[in-house]
Protein backbone atom coordinates (compact mmCIF):
# COMPACT_ATOMS: atom_id res chain seq x y z
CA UNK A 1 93.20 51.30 91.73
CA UNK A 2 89.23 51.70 91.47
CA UNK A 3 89.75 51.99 95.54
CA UNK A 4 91.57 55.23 95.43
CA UNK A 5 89.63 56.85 92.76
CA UNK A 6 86.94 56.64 94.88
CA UNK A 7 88.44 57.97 97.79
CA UNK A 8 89.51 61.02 95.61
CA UNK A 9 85.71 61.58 94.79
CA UNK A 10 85.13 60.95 98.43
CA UNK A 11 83.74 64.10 100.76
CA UNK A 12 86.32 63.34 102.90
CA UNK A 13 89.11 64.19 100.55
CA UNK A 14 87.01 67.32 98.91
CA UNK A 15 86.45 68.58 102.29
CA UNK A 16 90.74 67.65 103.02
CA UNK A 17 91.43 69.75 99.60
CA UNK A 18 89.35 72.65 100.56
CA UNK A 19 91.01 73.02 103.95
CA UNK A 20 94.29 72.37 102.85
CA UNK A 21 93.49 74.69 100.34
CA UNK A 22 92.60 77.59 103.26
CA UNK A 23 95.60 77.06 105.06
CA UNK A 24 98.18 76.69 102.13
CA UNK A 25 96.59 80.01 100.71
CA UNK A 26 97.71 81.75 104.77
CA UNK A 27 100.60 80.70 104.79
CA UNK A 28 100.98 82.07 101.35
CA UNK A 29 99.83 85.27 102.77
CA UNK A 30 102.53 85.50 105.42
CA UNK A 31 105.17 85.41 102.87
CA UNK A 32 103.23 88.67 101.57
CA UNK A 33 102.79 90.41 104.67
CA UNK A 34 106.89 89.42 105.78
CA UNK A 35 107.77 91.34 102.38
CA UNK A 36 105.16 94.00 103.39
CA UNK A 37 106.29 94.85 106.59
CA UNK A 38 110.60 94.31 105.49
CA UNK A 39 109.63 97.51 103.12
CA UNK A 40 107.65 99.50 105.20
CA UNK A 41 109.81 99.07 107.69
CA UNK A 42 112.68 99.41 106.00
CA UNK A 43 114.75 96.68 107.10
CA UNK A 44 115.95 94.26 104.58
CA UNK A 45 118.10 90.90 104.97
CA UNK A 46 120.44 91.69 101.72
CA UNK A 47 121.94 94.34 100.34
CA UNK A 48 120.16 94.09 97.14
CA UNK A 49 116.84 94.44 98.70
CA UNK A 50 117.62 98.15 98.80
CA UNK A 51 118.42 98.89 95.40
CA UNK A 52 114.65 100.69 95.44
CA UNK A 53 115.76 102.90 98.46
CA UNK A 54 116.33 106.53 97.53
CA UNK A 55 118.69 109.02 99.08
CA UNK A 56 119.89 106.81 102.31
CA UNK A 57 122.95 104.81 103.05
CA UNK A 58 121.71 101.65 101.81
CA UNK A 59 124.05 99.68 104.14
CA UNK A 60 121.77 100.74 107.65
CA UNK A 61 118.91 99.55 105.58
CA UNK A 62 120.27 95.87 105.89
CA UNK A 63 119.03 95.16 109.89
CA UNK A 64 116.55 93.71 112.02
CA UNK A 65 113.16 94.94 112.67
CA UNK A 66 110.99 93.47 115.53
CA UNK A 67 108.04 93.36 113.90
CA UNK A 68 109.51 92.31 110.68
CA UNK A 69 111.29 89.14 112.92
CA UNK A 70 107.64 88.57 114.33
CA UNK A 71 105.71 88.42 111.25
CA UNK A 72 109.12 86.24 109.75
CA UNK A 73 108.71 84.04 112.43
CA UNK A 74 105.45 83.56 112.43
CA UNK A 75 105.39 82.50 109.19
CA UNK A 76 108.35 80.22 109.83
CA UNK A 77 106.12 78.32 112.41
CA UNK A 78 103.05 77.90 109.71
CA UNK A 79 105.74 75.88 107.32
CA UNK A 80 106.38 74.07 110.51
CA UNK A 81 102.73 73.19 111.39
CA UNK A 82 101.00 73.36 107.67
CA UNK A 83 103.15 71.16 105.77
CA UNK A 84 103.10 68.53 108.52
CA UNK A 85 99.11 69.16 108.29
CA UNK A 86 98.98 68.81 105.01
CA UNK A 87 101.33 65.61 104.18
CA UNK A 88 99.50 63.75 107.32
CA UNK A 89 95.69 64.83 106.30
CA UNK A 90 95.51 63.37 102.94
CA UNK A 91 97.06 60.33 104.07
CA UNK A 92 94.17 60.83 106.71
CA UNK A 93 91.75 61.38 104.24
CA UNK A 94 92.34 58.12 102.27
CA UNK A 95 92.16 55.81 105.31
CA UNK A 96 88.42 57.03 104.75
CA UNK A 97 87.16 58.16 108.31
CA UNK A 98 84.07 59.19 108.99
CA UNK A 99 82.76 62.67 107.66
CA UNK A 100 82.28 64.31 110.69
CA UNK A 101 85.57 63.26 112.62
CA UNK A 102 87.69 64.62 109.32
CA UNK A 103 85.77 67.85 109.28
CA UNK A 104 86.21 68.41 113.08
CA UNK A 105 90.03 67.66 112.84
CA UNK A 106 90.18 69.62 109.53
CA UNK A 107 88.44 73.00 110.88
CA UNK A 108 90.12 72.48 113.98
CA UNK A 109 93.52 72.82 112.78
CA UNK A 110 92.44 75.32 110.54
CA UNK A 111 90.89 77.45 113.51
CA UNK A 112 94.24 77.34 115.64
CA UNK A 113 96.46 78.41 112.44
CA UNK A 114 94.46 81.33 112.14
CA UNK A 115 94.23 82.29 115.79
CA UNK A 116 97.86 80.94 116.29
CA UNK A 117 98.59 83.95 113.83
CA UNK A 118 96.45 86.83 115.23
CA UNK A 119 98.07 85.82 118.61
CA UNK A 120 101.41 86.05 116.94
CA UNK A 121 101.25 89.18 115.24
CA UNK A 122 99.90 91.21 117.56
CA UNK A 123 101.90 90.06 120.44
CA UNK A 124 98.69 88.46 122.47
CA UNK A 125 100.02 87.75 126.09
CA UNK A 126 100.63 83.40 126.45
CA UNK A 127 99.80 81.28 126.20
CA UNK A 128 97.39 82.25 123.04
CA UNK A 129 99.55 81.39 120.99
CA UNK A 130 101.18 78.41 122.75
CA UNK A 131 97.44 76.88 123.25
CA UNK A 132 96.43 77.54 119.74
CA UNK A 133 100.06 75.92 118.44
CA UNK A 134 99.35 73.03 120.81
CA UNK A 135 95.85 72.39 119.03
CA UNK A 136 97.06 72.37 116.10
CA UNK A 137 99.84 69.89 116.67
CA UNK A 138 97.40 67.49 118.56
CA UNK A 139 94.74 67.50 115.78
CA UNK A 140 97.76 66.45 113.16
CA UNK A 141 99.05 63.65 115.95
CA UNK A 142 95.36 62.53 116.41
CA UNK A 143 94.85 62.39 111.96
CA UNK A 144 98.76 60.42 112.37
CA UNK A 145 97.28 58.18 115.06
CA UNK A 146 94.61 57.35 112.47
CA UNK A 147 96.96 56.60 109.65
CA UNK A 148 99.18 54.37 111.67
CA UNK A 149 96.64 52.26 113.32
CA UNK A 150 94.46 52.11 109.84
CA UNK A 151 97.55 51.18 107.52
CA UNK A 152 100.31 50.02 109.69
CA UNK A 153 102.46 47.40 107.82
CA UNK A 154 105.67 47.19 109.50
């Protein structure tokens, strides 16, 4: 038990939290700017989203918006990359690589979220956002890599 303590106080693992940390907190933010852009917009998913809307038939309120389904999906594809991320790098972080490798995988993968989402919402021509998705998936395979070879008991 002393082992993991340690590797909780570890820089490693501070330096995993604070990352995590960043890219929990934008993903956060996407939920924000999906609600954002549903109300300026005006396009809501249910019916009693529009219970603020004055003066118009509340019913044409309830459709899709482009940019609303681009913002949506973007977010949709952080829960798909960040949780991954996120489950994978602290099991990363406790097979206790060296300081540098875990801070170039961390900011890596924090790098690519960030332009993966600037490519995404505003519609950058591909493959932005395909290159900075692919990044992002090969920095979580390459901390999974890690975990497996370090603690494999099959």
């Amino acid at each position: 038990m002393v082992e993991v303590v340690h590797m909780i106080d570890s820089e490693v693992f501070l330096a995993f939290s604070t990352y995590a940390t960043i890219v929990i907190l934008k993903m956060m933010f996407m939920s924000l700017m999906t609600g954002y852009m549903r109300v300026s917009k005006q396009a809501f998913s249910n019916l009693e989203d529009t219970a603020m809307a004055k003066g118009e038939d509340k019913k044409k309120l309830v459709r899709i918006d482009p940019d609303v389904e681009r913002v949506r999906r973007c977010h949709l594809n952080d829960l798909e990359s960040i949780v991954p991320f996120v489950l994978i790098g602290l099991l990363y972080a406790l097979t206790g690589p060296v300081l540098s490798t875990a801070l170039l995988h961390f900011r890596v993968f924090v790098a690519s979220r960030f332009i993966h989402t600037v490519a995404y919402t505003m519609a950058l021509p591909q493959p932005t956002r395909g290159l900075a998705f692919g990044v992002g998936l090969l920095t979580t395979l390459s901390m999974a890599y890690r975990v497996l070879t370090t603690a494999l008991f099959l």
